[in-house]
Protein backbone atom coordinates (compact mmCIF):
# COMPACT_ATOMS: atom_id res chain seq x y z
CA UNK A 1 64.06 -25.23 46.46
CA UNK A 2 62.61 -21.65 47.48
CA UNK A 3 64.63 -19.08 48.47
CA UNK A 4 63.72 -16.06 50.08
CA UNK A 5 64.89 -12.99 49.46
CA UNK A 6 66.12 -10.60 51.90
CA UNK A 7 67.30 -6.80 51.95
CA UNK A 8 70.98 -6.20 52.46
CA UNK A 9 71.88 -3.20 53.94
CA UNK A 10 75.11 -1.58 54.51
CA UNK A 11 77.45 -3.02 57.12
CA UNK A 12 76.35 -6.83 56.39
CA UNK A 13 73.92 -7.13 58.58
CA UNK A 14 73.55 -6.96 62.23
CA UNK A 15 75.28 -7.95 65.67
CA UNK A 16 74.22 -11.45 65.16
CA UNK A 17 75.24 -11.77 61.82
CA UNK A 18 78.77 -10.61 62.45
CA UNK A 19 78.39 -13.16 65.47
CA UNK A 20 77.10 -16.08 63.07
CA UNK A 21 77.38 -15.24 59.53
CA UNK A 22 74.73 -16.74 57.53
CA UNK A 23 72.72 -17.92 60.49
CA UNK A 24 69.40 -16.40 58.19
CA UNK A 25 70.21 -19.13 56.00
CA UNK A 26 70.80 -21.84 58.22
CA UNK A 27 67.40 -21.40 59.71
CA UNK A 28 65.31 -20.76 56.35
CA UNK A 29 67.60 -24.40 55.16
CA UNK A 30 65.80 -26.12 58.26
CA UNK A 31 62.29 -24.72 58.15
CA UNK A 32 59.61 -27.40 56.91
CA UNK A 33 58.04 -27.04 53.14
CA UNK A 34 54.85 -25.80 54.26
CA UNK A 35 56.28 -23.02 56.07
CA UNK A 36 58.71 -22.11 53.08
CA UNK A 37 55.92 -21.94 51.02
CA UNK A 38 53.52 -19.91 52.96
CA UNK A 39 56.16 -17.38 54.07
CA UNK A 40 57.56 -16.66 50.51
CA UNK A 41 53.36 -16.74 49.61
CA UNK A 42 52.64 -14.15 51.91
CA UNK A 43 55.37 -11.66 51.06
CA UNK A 44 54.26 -12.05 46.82
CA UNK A 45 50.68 -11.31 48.32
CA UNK A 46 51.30 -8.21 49.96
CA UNK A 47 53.27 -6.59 47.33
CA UNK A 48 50.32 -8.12 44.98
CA UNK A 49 47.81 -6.45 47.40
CA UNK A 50 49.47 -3.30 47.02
CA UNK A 51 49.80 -3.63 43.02
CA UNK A 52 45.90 -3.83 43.04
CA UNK A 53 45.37 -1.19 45.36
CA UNK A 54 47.05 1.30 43.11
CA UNK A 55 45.17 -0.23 40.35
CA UNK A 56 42.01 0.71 41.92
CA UNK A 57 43.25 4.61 42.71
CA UNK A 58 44.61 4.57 39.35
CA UNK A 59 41.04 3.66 38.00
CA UNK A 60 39.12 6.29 39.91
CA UNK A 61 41.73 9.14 39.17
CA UNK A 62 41.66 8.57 35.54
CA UNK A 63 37.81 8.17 35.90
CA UNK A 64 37.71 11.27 37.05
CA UNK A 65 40.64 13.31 34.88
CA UNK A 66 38.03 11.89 31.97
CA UNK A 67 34.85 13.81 33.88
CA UNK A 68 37.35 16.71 34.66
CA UNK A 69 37.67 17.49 30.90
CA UNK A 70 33.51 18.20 30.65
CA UNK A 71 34.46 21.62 32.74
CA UNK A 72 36.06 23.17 30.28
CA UNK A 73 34.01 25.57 29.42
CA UNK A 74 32.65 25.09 25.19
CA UNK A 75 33.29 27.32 22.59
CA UNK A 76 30.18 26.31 21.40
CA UNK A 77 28.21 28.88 24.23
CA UNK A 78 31.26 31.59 23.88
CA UNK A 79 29.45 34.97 23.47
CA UNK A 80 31.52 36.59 20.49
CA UNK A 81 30.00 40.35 21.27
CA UNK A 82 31.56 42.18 24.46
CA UNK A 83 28.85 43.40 26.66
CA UNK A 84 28.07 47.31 27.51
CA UNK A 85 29.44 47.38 30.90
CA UNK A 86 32.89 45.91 30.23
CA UNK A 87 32.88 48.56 26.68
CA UNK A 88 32.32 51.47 29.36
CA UNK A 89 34.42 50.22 31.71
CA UNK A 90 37.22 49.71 28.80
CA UNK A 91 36.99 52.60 27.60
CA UNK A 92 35.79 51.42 24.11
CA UNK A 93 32.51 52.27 24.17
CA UNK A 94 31.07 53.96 21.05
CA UNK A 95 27.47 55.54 20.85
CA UNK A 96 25.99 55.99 17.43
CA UNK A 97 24.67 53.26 14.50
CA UNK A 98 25.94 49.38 14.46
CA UNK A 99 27.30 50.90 10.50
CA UNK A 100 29.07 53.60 12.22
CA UNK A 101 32.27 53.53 13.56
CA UNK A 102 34.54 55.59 15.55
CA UNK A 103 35.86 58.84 14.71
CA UNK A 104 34.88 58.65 11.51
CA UNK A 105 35.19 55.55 10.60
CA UNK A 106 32.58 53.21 8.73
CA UNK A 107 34.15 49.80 9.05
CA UNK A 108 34.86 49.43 5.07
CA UNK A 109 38.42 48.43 3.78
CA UNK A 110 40.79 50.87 4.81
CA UNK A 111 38.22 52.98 6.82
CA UNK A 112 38.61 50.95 9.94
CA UNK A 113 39.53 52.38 13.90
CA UNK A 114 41.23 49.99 16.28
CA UNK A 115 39.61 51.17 19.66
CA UNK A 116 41.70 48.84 21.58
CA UNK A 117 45.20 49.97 20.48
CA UNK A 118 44.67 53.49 19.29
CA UNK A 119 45.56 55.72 22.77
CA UNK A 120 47.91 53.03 24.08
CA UNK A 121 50.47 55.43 24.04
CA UNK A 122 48.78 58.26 25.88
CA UNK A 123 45.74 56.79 28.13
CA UNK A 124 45.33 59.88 29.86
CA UNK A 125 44.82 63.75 28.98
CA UNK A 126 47.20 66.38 30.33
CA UNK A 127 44.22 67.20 33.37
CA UNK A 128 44.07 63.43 34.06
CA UNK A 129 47.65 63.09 34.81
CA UNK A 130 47.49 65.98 36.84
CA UNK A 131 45.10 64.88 38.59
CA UNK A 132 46.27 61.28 39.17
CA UNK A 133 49.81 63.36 40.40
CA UNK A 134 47.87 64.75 43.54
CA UNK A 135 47.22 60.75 44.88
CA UNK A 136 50.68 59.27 43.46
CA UNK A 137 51.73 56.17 46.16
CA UNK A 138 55.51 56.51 46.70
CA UNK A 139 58.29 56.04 43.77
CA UNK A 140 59.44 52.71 44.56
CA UNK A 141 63.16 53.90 43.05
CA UNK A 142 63.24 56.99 45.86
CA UNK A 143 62.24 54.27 48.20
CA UNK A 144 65.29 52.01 47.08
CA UNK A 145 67.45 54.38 47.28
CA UNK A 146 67.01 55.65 50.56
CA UNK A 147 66.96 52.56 51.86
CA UNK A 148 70.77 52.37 49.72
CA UNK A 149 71.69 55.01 51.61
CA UNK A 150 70.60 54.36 55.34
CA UNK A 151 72.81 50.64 55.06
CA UNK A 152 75.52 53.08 53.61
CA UNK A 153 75.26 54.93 56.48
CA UNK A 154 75.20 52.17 59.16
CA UNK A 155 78.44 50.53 57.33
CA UNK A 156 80.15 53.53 57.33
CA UNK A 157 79.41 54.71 60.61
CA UNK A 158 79.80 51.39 62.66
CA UNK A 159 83.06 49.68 63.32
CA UNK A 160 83.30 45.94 61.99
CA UNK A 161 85.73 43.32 63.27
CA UNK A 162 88.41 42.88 60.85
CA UNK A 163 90.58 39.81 60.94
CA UNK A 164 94.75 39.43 60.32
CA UNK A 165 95.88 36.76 59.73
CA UNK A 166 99.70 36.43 60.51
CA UNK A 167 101.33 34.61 58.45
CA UNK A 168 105.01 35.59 59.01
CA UNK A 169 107.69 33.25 60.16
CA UNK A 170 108.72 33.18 63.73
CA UNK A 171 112.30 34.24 63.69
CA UNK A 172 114.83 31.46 65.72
């Protein structure tokens, strides 16, 4: 015999069920064969349906997570030298021979200059600095702190609601 299966819910059901229990399964015991059949056919089909429709997305997203890795761009064409403009505009741009180095240096075994890590430390000359000091944005900590001190201000200088409770025993 075919059964159909059916949600339950919280609560039992609905009005009618509280009314007639079981009256579901009363009518799906009197309903012809051919009925049974097709109504228990048509609910596999539609979850089916939907199994193959995510099938078919599934297909074209992996289709095109395979195409996606072709982007990535190949090590292959990766130019190893860094251009002129970005040396100027990194400051580690040296003028001379391709033997000669940097301050002195010739590129043998313990004659090397690291242009990239060499000023980390100090970047800028005493002028620079002073110059950058004439265009400084505001200090972000002066900024915090007045800001500190104008909520100070409001709590002190505002009255807030304060709330006793009483908890003392009435006296009889």
């Amino acid at each position: 015999m075919l059964n159909r299966t059916r949600i339950l819910r919280a609560g039992g059901g609905g009005m009618l069920d509280k009314m007639i229990p079981g009256y579901k399964d009363k009518i799906w015991a009197r309903l012809p064969q051919g009925i049974k059949e097709q109504q228990v056919k048509s609910a596999n089909s539609a979850f089916e349906n939907h199994v193959k429709q995510h099938k078919t997305w599934q297909g074209y997203l992996l289709a095109f997570k395979d195409l996606e890795k072709n982007f990535a761009p190949s090590a292959k064409f990766r130019k190893p030298a860094v251009d002129w403009r970005r040396q100027m505009e990194r400051g580690t741009m040296h003028y001379g021979r391709w033997y000669e180095g940097p301050n002195g240096s010739d590129y043998r075994p313990g004659n090397t200059y690291d242009r990239l890590t060499a000023d980390v430390l100090a970047p800028f000359t005493e002028a620079e600095w002073a110059e950058r000091k004439q265009y400084r944005s505001y200090d972000i900590m002066k900024f915090g702190y007045m800001l500190l001190g104008l909520f100070l201000a409001y709590r002190v200088s505002n009255e807030w609601p304060v709330v006793w409770c009483d908890d003392r025993k009435e006296e009889q």
